[in-house]
N, C-alpha and C. Protein backbone atom coordinates (compact mmCIF):
# COMPACT_ATOMS: atom_id res chain seq x y z
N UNK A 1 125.25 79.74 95.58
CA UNK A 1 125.06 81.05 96.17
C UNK A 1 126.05 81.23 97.32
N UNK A 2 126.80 82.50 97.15
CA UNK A 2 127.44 82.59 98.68
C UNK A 2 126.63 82.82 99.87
N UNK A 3 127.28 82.65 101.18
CA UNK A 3 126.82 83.24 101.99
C UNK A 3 127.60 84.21 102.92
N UNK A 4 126.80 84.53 104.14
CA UNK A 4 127.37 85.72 104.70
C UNK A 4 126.37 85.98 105.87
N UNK A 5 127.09 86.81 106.91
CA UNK A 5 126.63 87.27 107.83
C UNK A 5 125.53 88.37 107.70
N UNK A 6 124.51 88.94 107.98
CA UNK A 6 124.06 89.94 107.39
C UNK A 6 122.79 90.14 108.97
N UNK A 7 122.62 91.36 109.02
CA UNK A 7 122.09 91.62 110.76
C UNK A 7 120.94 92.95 110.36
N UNK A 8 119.88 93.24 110.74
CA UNK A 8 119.00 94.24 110.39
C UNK A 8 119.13 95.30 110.97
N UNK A 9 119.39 96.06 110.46
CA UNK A 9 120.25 97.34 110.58
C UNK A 9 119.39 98.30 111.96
N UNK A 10 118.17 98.38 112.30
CA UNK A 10 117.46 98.97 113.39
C UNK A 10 117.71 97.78 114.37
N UNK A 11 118.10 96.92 114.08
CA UNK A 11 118.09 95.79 115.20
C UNK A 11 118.68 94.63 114.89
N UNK A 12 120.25 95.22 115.77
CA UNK A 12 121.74 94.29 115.44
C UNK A 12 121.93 93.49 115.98
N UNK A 13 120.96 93.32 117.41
CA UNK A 13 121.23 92.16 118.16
C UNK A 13 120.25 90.54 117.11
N UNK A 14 119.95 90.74 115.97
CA UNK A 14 119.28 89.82 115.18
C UNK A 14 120.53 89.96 114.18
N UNK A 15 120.80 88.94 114.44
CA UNK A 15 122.41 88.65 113.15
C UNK A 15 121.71 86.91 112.23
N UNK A 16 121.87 86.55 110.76
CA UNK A 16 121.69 86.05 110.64
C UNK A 16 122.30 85.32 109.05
N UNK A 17 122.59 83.92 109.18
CA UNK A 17 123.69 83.47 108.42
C UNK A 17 122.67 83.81 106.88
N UNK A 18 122.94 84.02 105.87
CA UNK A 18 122.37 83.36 104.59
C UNK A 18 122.47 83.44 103.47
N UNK A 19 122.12 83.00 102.42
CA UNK A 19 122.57 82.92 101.14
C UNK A 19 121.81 84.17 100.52
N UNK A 20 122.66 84.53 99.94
CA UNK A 20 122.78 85.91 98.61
C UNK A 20 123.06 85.77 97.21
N UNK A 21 122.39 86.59 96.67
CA UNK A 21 122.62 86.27 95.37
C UNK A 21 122.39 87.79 94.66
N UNK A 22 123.31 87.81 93.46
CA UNK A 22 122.91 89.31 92.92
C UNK A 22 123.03 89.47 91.41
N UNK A 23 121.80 89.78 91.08
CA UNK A 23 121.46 89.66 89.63
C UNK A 23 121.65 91.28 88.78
N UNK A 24 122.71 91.01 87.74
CA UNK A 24 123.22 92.20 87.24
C UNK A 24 122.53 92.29 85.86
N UNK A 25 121.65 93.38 85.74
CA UNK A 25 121.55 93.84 84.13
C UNK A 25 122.49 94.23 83.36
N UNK A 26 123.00 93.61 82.59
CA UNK A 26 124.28 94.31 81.46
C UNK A 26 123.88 95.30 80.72
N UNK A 27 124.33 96.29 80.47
CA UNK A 27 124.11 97.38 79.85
C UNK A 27 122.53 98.33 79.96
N UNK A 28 122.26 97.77 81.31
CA UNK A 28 121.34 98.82 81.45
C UNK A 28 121.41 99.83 82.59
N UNK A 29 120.56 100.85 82.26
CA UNK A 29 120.65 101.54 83.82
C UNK A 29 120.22 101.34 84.98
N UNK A 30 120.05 100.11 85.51
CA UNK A 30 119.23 99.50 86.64
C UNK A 30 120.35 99.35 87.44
N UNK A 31 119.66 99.42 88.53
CA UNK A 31 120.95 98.55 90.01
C UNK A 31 120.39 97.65 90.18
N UNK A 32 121.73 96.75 90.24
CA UNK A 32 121.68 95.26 90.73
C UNK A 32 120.61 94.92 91.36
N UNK A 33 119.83 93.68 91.43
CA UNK A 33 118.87 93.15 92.51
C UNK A 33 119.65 92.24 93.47
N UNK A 34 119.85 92.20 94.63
CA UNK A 34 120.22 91.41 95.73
C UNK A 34 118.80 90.29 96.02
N UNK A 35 119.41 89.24 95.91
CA UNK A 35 118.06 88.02 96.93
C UNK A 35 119.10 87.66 97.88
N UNK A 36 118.31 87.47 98.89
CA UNK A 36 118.62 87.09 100.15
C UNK A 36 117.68 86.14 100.70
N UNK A 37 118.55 84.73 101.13
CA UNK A 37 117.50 83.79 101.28
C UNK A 37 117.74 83.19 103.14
N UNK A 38 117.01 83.30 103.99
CA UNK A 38 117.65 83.23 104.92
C UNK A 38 116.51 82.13 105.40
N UNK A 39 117.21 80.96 105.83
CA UNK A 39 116.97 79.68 106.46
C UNK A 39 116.28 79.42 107.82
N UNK A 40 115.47 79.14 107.89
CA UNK A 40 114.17 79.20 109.37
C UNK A 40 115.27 78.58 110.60
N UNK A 41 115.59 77.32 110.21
CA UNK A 41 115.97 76.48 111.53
C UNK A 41 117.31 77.25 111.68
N UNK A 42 117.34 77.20 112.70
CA UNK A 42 118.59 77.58 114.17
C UNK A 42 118.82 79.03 113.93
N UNK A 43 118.04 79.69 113.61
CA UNK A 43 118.27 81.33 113.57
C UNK A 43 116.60 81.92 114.74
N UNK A 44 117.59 83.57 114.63
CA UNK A 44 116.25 84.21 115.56
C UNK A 44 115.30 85.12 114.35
N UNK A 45 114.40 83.68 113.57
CA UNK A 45 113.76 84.62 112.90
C UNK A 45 111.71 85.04 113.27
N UNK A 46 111.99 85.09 114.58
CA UNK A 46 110.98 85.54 115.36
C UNK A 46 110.36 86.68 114.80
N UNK A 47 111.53 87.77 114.12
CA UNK A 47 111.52 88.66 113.90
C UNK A 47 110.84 89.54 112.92
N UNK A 48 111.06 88.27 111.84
CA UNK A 48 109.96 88.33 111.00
C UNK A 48 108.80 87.88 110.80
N UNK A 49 108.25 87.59 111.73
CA UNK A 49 106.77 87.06 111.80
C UNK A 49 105.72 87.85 111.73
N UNK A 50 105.71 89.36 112.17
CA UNK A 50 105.09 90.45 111.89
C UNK A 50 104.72 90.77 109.91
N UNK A 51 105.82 90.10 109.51
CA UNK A 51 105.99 91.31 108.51
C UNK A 51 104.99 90.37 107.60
N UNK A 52 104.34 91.22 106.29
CA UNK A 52 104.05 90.44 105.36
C UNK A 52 104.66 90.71 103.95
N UNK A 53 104.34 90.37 103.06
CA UNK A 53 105.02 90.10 101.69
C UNK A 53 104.94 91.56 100.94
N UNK A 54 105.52 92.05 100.30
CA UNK A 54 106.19 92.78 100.13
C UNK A 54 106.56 94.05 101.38
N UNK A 55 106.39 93.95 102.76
CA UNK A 55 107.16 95.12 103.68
C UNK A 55 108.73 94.84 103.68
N UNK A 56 109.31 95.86 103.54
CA UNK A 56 110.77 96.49 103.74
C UNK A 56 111.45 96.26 105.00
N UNK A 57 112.50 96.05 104.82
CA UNK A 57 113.60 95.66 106.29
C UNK A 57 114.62 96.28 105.69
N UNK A 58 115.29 96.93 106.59
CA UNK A 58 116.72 97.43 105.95
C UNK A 58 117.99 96.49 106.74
N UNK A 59 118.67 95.37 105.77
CA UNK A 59 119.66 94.47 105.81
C UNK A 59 120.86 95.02 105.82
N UNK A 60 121.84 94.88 106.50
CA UNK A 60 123.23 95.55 106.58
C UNK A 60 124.13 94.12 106.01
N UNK A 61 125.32 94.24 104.97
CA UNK A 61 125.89 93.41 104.75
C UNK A 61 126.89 93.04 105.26
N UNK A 62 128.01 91.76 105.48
CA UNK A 62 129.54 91.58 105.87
C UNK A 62 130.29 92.60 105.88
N UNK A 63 130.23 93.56 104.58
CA UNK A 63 131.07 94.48 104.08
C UNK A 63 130.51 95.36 104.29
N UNK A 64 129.40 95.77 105.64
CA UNK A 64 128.81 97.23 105.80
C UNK A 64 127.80 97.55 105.08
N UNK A 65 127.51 97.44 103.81
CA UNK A 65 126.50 98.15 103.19
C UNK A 65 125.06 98.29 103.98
N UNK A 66 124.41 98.61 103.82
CA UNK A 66 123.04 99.05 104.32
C UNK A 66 121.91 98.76 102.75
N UNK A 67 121.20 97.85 102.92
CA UNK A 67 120.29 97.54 101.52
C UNK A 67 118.79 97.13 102.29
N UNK A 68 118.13 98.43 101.52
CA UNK A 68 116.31 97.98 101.63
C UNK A 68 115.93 97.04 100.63
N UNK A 69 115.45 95.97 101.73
CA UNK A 69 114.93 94.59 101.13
C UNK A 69 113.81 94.51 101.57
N UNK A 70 113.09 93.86 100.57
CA UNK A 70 111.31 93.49 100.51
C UNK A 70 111.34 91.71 100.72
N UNK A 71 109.98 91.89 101.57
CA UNK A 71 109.50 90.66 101.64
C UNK A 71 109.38 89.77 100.84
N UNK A 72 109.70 89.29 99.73
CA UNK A 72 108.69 88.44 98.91
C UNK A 72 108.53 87.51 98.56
N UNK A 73 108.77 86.17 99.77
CA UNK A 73 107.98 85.06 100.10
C UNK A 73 108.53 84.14 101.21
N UNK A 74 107.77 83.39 101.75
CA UNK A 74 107.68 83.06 103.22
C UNK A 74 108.06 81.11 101.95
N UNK A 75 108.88 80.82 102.51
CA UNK A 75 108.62 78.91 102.50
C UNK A 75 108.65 78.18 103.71
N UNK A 76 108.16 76.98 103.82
CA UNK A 76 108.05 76.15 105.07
C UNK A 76 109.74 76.23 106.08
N UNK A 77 110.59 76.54 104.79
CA UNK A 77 112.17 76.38 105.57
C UNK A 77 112.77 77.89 105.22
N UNK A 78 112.44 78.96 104.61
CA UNK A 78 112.74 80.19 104.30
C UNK A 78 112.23 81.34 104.57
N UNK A 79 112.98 82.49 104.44
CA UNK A 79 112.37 84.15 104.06
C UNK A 79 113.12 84.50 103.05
N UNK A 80 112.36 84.76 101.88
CA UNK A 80 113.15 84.85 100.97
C UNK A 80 113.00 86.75 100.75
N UNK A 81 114.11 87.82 100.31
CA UNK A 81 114.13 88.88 100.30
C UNK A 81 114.74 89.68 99.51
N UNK A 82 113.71 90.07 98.90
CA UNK A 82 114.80 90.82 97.09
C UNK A 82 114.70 92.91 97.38
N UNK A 83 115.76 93.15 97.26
CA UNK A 83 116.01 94.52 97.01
C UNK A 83 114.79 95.13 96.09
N UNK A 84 114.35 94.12 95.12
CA UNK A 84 112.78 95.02 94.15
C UNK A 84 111.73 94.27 94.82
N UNK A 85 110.91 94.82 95.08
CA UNK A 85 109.25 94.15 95.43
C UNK A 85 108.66 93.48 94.44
């Protein structure tokens, strides 16, 4: 998986390193799903401690984009976050 810088778009002072991944349907009319897996230790993920499993965060990418991502699942070392609920 690559990674990348990626910061929550209502609140930029939370920047945070992590792995992405993006799953393409061939020949259908769907948009891509983005996962985004972002790593507990040495980040400020304080941030997400409020939220629960499937609530929305809007993620800004390296390259600018702006993508609403859902909660959907907490691991002992992760937040894991997919564009579909």
């Amino acid at each position: 998986m690559p990674s990348g810088q990626f910061y929550i778009l209502d609140k930029p002072e939370f920047s945070f390193t992590c792995d992405y991944h993006l799953d393409s349907v061939a020949e259908r009319e769907f948009e891509s799903r983005m996962l985004l897996e972002i790593q507990k230790e040495n980040q400020p993920v304080e941030v997400f401690t409020p939220l629960s499993i499937g609530q929305p965060l809007v993620f800004v990418s390296p390259s600018g984009e702006a993508k609403n991502l859902f909660l959907i699942s907490e691991t002992a070392t992760h937040f894991i976050f997919s564009s579909r609920a």
